[in-house]
C-alpha atoms as a PDB file:
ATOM      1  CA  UNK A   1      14.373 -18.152 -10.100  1.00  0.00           C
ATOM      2  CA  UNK A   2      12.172 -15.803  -8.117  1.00  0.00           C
ATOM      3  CA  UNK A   3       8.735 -14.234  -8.074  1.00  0.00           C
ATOM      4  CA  UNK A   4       7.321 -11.301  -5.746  1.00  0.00           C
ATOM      5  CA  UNK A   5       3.396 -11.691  -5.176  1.00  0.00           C
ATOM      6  CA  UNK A   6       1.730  -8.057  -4.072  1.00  0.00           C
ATOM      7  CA  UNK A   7      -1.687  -8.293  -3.398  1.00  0.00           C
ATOM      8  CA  UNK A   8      -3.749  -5.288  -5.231  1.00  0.00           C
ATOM      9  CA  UNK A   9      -3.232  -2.864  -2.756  1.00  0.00           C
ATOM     10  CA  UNK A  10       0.155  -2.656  -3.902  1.00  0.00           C
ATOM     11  CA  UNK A  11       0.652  -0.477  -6.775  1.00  0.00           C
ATOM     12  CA  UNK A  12       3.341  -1.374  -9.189  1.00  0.00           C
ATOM     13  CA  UNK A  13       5.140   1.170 -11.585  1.00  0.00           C
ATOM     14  CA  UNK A  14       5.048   0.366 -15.606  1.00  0.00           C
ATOM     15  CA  UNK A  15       8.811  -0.563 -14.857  1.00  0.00           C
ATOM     16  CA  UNK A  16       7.977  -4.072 -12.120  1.00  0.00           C
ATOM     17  CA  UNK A  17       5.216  -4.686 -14.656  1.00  0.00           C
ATOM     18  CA  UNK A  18       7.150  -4.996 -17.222  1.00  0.00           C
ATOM     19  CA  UNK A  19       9.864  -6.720 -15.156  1.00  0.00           C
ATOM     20  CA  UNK A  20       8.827 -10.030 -15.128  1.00  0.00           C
ATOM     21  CA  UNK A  21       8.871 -11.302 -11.367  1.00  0.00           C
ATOM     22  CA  UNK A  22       6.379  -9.285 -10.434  1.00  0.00           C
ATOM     23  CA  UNK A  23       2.149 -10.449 -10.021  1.00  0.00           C
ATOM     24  CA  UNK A  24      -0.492  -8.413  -8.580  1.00  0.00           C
ATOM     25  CA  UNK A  25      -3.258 -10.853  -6.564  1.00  0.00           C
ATOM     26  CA  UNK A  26      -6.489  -9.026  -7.503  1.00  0.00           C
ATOM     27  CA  UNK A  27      -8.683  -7.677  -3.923  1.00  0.00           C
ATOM     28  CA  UNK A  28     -12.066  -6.801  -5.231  1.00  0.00           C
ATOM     29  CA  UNK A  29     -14.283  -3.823  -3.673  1.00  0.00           C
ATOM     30  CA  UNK A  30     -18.290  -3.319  -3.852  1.00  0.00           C
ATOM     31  CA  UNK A  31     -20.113  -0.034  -3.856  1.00  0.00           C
ATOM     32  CA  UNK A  32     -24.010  -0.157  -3.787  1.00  0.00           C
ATOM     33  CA  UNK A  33     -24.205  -4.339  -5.112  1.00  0.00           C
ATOM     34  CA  UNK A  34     -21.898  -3.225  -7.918  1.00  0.00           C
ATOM     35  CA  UNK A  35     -18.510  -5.354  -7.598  1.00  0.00           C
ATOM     36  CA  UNK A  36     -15.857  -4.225  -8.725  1.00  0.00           C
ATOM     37  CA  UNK A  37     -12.214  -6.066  -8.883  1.00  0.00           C
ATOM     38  CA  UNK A  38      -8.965  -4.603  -8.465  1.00  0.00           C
ATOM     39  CA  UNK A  39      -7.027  -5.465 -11.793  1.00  0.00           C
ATOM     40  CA  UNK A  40      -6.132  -4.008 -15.086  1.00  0.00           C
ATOM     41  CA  UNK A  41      -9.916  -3.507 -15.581  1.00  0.00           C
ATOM     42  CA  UNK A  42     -10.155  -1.066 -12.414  1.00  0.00           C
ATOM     43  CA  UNK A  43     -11.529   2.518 -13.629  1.00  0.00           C
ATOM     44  CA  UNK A  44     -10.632   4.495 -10.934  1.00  0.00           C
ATOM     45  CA  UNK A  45     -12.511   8.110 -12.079  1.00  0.00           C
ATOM     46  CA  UNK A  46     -15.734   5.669 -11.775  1.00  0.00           C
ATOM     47  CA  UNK A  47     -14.892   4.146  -8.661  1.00  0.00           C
ATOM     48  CA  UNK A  48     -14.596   7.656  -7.296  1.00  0.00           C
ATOM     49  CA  UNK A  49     -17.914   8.914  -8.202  1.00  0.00           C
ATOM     50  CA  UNK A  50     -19.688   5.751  -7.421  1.00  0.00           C
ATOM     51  CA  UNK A  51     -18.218   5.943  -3.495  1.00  0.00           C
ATOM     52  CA  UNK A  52     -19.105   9.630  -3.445  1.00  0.00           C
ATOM     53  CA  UNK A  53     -22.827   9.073  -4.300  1.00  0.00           C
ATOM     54  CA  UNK A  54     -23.125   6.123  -2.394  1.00  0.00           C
ATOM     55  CA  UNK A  55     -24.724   6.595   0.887  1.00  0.00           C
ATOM     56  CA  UNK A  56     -23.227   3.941   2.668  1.00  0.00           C
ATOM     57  CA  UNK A  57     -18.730   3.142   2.301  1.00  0.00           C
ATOM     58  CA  UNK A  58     -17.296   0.789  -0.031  1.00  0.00           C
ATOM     59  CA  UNK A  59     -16.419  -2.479   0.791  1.00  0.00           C
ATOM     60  CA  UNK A  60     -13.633  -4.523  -0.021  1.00  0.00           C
ATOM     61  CA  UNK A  61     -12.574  -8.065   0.371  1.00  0.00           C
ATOM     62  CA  UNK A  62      -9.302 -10.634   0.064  1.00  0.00           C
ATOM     63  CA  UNK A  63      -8.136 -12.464  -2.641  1.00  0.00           C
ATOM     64  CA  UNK A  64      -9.208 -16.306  -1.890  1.00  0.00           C
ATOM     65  CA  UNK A  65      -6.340 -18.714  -1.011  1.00  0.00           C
ATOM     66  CA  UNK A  66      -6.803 -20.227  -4.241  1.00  0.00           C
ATOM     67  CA  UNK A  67      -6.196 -17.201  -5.881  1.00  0.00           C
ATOM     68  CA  UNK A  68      -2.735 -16.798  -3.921  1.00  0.00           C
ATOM     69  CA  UNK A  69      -2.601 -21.019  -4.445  1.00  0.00           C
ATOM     70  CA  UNK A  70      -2.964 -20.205  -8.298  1.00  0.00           C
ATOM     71  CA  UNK A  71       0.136 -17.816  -8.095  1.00  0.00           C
ATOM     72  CA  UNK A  72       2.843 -20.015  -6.593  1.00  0.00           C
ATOM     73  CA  UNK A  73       2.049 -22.436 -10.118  1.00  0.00           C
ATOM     74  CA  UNK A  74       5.437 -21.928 -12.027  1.00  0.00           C
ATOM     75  CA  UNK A  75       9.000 -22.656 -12.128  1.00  0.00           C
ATOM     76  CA  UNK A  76      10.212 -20.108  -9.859  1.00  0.00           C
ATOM     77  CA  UNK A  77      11.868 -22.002  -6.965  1.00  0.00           C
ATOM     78  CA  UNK A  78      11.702 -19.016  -4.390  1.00  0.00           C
ATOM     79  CA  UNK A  79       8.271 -17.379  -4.111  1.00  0.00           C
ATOM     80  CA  UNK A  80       7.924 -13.743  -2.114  1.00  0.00           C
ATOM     81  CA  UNK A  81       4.133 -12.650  -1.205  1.00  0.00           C
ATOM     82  CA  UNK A  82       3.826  -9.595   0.370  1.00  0.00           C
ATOM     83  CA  UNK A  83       0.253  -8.192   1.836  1.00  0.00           C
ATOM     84  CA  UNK A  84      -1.467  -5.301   3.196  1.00  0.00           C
ATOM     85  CA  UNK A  85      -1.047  -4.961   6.656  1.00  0.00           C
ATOM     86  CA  UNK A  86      -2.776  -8.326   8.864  1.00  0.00           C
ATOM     87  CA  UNK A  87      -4.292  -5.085  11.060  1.00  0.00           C
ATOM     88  CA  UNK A  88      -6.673  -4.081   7.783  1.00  0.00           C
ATOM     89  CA  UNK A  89      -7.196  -6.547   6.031  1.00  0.00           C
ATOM     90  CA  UNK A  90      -7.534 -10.550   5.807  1.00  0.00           C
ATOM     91  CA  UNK A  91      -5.492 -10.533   2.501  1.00  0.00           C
ATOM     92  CA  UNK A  92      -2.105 -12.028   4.884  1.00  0.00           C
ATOM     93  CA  UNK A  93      -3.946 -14.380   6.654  1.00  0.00           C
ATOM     94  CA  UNK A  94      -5.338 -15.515   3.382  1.00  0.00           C
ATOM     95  CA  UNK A  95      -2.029 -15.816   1.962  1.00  0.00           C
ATOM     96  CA  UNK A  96      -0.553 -17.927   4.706  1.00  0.00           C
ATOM     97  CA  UNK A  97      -3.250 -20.715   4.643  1.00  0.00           C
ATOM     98  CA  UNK A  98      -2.765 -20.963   0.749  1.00  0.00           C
ATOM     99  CA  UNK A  99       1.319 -21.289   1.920  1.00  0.00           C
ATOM    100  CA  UNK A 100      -0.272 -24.397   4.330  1.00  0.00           C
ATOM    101  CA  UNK A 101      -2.285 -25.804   1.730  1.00  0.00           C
ATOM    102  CA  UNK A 102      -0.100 -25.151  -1.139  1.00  0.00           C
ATOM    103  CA  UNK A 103       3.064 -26.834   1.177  1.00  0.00           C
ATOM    104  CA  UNK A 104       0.518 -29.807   2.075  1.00  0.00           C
ATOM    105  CA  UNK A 105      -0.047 -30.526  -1.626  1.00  0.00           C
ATOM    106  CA  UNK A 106       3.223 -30.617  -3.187  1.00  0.00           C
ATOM    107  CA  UNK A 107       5.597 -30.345  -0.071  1.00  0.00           C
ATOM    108  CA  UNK A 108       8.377 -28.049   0.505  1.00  0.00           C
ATOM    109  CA  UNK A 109      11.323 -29.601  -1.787  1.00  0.00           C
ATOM    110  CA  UNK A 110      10.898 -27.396  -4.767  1.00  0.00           C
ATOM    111  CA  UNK A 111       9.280 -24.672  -3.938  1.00  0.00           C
ATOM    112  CA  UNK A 112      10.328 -22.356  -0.838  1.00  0.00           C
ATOM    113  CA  UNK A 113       7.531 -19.368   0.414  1.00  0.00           C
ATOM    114  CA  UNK A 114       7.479 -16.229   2.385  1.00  0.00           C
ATOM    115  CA  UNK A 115       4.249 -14.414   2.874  1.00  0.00           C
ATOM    116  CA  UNK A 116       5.321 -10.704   4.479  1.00  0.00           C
ATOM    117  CA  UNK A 117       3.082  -8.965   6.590  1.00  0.00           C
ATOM    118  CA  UNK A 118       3.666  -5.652   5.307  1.00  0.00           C
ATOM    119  CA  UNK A 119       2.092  -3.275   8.163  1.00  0.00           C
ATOM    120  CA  UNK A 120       1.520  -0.924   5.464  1.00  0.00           C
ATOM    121  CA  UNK A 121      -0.321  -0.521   2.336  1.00  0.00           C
ATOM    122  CA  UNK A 122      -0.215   1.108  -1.302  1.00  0.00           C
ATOM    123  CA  UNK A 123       3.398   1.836  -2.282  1.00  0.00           C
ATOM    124  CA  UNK A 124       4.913   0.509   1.189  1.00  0.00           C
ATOM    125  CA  UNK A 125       4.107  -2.366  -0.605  1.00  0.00           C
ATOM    126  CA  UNK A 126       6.065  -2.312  -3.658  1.00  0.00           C
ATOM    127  CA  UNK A 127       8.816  -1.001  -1.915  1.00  0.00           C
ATOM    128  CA  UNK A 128       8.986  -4.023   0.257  1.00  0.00           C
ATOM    129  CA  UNK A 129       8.762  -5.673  -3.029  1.00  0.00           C
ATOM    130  CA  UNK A 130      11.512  -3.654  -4.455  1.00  0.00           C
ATOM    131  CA  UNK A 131      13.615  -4.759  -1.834  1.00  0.00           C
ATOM    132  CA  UNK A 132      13.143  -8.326  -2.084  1.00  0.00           C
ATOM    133  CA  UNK A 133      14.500  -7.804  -5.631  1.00  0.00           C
ATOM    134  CA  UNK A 134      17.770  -6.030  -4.363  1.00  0.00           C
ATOM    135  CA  UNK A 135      18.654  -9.069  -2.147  1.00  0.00           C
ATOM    136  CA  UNK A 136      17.980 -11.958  -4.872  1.00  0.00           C
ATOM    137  CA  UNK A 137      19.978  -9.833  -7.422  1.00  0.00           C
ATOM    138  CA  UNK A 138      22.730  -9.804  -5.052  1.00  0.00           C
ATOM    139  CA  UNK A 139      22.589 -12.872  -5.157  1.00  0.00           C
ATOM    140  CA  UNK A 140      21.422 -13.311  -1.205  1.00  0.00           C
ATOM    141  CA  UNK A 141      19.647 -17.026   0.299  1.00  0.00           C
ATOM    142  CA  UNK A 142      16.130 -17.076   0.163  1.00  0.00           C
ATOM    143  CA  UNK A 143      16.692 -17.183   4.204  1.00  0.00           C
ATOM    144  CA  UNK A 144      19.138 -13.960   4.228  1.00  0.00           C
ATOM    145  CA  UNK A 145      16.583 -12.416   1.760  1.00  0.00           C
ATOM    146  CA  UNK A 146      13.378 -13.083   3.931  1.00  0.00           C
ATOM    147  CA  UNK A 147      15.481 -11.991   7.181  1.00  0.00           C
ATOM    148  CA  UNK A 148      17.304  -8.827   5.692  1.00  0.00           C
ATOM    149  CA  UNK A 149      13.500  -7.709   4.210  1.00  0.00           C
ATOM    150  CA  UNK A 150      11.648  -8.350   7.764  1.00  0.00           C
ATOM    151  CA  UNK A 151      14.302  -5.923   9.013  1.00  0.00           C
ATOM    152  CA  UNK A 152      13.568  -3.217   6.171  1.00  0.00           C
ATOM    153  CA  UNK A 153      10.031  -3.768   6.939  1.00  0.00           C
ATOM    154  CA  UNK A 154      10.421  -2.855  11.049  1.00  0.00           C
ATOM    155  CA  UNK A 155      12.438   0.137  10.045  1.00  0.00           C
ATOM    156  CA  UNK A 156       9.525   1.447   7.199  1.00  0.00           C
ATOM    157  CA  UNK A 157       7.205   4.306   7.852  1.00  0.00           C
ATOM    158  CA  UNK A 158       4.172   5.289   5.867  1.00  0.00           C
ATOM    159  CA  UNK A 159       2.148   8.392   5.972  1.00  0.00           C
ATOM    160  CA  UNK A 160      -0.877   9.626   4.589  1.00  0.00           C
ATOM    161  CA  UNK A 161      -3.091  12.948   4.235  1.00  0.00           C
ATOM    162  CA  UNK A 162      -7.084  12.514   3.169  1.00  0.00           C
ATOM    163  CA  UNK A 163      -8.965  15.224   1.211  1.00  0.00           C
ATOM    164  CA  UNK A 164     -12.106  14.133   2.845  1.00  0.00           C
ATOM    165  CA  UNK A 165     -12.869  12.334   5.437  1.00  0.00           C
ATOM    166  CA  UNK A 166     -16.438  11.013   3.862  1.00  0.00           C
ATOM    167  CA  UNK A 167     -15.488   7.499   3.034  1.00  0.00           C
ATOM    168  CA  UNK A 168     -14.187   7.049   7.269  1.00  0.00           C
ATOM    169  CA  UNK A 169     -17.803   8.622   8.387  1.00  0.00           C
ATOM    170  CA  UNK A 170     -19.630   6.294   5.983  1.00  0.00           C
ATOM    171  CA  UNK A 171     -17.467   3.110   7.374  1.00  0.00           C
ATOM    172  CA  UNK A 172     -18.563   4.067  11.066  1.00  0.00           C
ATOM    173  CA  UNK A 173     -14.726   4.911  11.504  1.00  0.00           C
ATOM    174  CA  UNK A 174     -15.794   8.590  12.323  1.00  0.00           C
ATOM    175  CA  UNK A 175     -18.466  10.206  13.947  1.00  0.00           C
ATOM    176  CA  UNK A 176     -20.978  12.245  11.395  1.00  0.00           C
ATOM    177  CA  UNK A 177     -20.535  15.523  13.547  1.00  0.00           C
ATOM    178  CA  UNK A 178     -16.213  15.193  14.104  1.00  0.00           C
ATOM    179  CA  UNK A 179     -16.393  14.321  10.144  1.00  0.00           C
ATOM    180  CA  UNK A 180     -19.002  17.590   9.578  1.00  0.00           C
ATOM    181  CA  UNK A 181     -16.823  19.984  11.742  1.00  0.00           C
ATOM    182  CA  UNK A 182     -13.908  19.127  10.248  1.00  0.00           C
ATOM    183  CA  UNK A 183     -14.997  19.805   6.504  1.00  0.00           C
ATOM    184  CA  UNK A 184     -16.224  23.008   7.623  1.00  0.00           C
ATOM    185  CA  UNK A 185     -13.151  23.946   8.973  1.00  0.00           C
ATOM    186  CA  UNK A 186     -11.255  22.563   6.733  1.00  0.00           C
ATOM    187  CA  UNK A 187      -9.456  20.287   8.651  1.00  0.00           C
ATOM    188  CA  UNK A 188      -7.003  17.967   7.102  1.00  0.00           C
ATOM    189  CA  UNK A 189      -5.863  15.153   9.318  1.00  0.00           C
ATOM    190  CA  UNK A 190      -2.276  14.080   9.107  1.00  0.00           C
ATOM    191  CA  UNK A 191      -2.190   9.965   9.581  1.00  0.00           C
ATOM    192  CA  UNK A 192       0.430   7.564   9.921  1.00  0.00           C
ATOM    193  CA  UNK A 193       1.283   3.975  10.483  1.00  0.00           C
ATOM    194  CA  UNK A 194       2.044   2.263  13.819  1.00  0.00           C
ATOM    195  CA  UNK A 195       4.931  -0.587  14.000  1.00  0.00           C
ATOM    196  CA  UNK A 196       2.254  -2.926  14.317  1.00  0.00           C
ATOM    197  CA  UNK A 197       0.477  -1.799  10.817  1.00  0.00           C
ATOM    198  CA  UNK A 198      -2.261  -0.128  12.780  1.00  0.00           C
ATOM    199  CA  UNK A 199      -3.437   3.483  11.402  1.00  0.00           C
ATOM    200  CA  UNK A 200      -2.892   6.701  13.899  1.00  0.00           C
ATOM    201  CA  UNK A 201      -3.134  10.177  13.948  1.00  0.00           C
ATOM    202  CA  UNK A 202      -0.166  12.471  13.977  1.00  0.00           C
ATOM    203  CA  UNK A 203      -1.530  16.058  13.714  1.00  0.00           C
ATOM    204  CA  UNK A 204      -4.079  18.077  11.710  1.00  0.00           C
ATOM    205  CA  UNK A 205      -3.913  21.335   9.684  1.00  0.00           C
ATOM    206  CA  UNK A 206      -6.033  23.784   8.222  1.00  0.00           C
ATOM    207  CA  UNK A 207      -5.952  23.448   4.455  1.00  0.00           C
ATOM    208  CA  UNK A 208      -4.606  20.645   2.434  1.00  0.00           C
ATOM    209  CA  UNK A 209      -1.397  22.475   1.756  1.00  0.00           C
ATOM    210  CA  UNK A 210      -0.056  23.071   5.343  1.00  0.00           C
ATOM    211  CA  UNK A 211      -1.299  19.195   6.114  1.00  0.00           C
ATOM    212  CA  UNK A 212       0.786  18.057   3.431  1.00  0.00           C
ATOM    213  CA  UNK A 213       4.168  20.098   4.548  1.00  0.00           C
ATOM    214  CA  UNK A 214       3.499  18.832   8.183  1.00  0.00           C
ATOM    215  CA  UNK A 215       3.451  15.446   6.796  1.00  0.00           C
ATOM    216  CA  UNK A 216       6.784  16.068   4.918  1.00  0.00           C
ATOM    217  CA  UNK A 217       8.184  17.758   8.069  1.00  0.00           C
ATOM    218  CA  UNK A 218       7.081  13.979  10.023  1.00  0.00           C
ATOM    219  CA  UNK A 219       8.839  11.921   7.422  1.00  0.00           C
ATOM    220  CA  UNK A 220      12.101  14.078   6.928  1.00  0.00           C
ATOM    221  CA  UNK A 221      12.221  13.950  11.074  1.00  0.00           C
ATOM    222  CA  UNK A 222      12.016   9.900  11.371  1.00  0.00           C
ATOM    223  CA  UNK A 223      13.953   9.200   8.486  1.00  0.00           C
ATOM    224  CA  UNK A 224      17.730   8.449   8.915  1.00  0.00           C
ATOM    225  CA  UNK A 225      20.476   8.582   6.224  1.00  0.00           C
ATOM    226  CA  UNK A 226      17.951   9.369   3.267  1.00  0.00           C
ATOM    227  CA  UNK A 227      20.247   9.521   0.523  1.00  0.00           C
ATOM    228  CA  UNK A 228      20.590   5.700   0.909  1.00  0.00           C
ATOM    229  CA  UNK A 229      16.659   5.023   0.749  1.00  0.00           C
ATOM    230  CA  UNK A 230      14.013   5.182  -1.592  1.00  0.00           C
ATOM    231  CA  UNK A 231      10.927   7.612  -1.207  1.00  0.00           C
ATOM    232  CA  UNK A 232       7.372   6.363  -2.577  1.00  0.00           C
ATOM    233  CA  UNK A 233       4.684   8.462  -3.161  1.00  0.00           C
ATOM    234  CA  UNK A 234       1.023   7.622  -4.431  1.00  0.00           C
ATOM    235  CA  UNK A 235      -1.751   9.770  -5.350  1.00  0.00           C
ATOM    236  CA  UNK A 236      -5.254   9.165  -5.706  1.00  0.00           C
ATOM    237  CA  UNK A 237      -6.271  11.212  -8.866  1.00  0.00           C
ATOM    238  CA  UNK A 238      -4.067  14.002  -8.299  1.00  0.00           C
ATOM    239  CA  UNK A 239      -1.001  13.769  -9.903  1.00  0.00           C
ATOM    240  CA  UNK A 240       0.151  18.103  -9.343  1.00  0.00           C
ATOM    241  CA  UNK A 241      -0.404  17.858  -6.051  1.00  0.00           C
ATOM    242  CA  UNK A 242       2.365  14.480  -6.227  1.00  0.00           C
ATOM    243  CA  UNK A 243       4.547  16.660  -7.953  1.00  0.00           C
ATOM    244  CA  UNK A 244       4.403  19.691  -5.249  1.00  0.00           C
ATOM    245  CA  UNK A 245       4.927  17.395  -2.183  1.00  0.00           C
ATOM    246  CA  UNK A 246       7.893  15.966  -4.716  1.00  0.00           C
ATOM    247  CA  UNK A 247       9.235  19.235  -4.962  1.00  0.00           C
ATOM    248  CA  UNK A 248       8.518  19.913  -0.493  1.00  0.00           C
ATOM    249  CA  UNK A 249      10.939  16.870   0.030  1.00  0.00           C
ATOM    250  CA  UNK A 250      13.556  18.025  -2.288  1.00  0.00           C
ATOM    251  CA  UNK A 251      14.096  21.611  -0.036  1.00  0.00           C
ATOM    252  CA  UNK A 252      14.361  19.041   2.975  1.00  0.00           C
ATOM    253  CA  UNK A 253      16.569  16.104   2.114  1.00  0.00           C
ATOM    254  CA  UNK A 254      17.998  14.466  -0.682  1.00  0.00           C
ATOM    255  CA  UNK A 255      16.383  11.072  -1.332  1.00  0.00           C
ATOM    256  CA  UNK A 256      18.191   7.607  -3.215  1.00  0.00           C
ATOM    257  CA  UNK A 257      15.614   7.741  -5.677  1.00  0.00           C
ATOM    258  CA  UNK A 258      11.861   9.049  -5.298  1.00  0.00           C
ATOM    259  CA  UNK A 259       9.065   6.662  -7.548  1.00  0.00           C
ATOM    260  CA  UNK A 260       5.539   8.247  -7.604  1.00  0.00           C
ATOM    261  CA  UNK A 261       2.730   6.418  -8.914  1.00  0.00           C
ATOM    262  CA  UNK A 262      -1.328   6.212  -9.201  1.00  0.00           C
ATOM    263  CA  UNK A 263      -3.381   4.383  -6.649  1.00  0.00           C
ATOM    264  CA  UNK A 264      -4.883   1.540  -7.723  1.00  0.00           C
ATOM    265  CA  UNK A 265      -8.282   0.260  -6.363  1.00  0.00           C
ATOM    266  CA  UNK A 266      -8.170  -0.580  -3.188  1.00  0.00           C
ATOM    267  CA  UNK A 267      -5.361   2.492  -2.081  1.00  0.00           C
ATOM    268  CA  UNK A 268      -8.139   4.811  -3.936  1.00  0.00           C
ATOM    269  CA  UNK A 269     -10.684   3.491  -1.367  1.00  0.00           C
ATOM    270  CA  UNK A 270      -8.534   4.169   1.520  1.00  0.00           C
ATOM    271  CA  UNK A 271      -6.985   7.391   0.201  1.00  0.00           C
ATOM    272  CA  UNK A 272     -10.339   8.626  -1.277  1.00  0.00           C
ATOM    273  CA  UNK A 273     -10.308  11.739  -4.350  1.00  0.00           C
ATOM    274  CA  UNK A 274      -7.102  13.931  -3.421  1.00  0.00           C
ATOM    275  CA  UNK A 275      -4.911  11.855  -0.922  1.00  0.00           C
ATOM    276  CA  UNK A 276      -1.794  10.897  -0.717  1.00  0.00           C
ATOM    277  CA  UNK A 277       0.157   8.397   0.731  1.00  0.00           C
ATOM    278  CA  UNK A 278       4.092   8.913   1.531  1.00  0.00           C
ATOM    279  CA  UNK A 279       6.482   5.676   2.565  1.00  0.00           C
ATOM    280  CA  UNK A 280      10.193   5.479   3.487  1.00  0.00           C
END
């Protein structure tokens, strides 16, 4: 028996919630004093117009160790956690000292835990959790399963394209006059993931549209044997524009299978109104 932890940041389709191994660890945000947790209660159209009238970014924080403690209760003998990337957030760190304590308290007999780092976020979440899945239904070790899945995870890109770049100026991550030019020019930056889970820059484009084919040209270039892997896509409140970058792929490669979904809380305050996030 099995279960696959993904903190919040990790969206997961109606499909892994209905599944059965899967549990979302709640992160929890704040916006002005008003908190605000990342769970089936999360209204995202609210969320959104709270961040845009705040004057200062949104804030989020980790789930607690005891909250990750609380999740390895159970039967399941083999337990999975995977986190958004160590490089944004304290959500991994807090998942491996609940692993200590948790091991501490009841030893390591019965129970056998993994927490991945997943040097991503959003839906290269649940597709690292989706993968973990494959190798315990094929009836793979938990130690072939945790190696096999670290592998997947070194060979996984994620991409994203922001509709604003409001919420980064308000977090001091960009300067008011960069952020101010490029609104006015409608500049659209095209951003990535490093190997180390680290965010960079790969280009920029005027107009969302030709930002969103140069970030489907970026994936279709570093992505080898497609037809074997699985494309994720996740929009924050802007499900059309999903479906056009859906159909962008489809003139470029052929894909395994292609699973779009919303953003939940804490991808909604990274992606902001409009993004989306791509990962292979």
């Amino acid at each position: 028996m099995y279960k696959i932890i993904i903190d919040s940041c990790g969206e997961l389709t109606e499909e892994l919630k209905a599944d059965g191994h899967f549990q979302n660890v709640p992160l929890e945000m704040e916006v002005d004093g008003c908190r605000i947790v990342d769970d089936e209660t999360f209204d995202q159209l609210d969320f959104l117009k709270r961040v845009k009238e705040s004057p200062v970014g949104p804030k989020s924080s980790c789930p607690s160790p005891e909250s990750y403690m609380e999740m390895f209760l159970g039967e399941e003998e083999h337990i999975y956690v995977v986190t958004l990337s160590k490089e944004l957030s304290g959500s991994y760190n807090s998942a491996e000292l609940a692993k200590k304590l948790f091991e501490e308290e009841n030893g390591t007999d019965k129970k056998q835990i993994h927490v991945f780092n997943s040097k991503s976020a959003s839906v290269g979440e649940t597709l690292i959790g989706m993968k973990v899945q494959e190798c315990e239904q094929a009836g793979m070790s938990f130690e072939e399963t945790v190696c096999l899945v670290e592998q997947y995870i070194s060979e996984q890109h994620t991409y994203f394209v922001l509709e604003t770049l409001e919420t980064l100026r308000k977090n001091g991550r960009l300067s008011k006059v960069k952020a101010f030019v490029a609104n006015a020019l409608n500049i659209k930056p095209v951003m990535a993931s490093t190997p180390e889970g680290e965010i960079c820059q790969l280009g920029q484009a005027r107009g969302m549209t030709k930002a969103l084919k140069k970030m489907v040209e970026e994936l279709i270039a570093g992505v080898t044997n497609s037809e074997k892997r699985i494309l994720a896509i996740s929009h924050c409140n802007c499900p059309k524009r999903a479906e056009a970058v859906v159909e962008e792929v489809k003139k470029l490669a052929k894909f395994k299978e292609i699973v779009v979904v919303g953003t939940a809380g804490i991808s909604s305050m990274y992606a902001n109104d409009g993004g989306i996030i791509m990962v292979v």
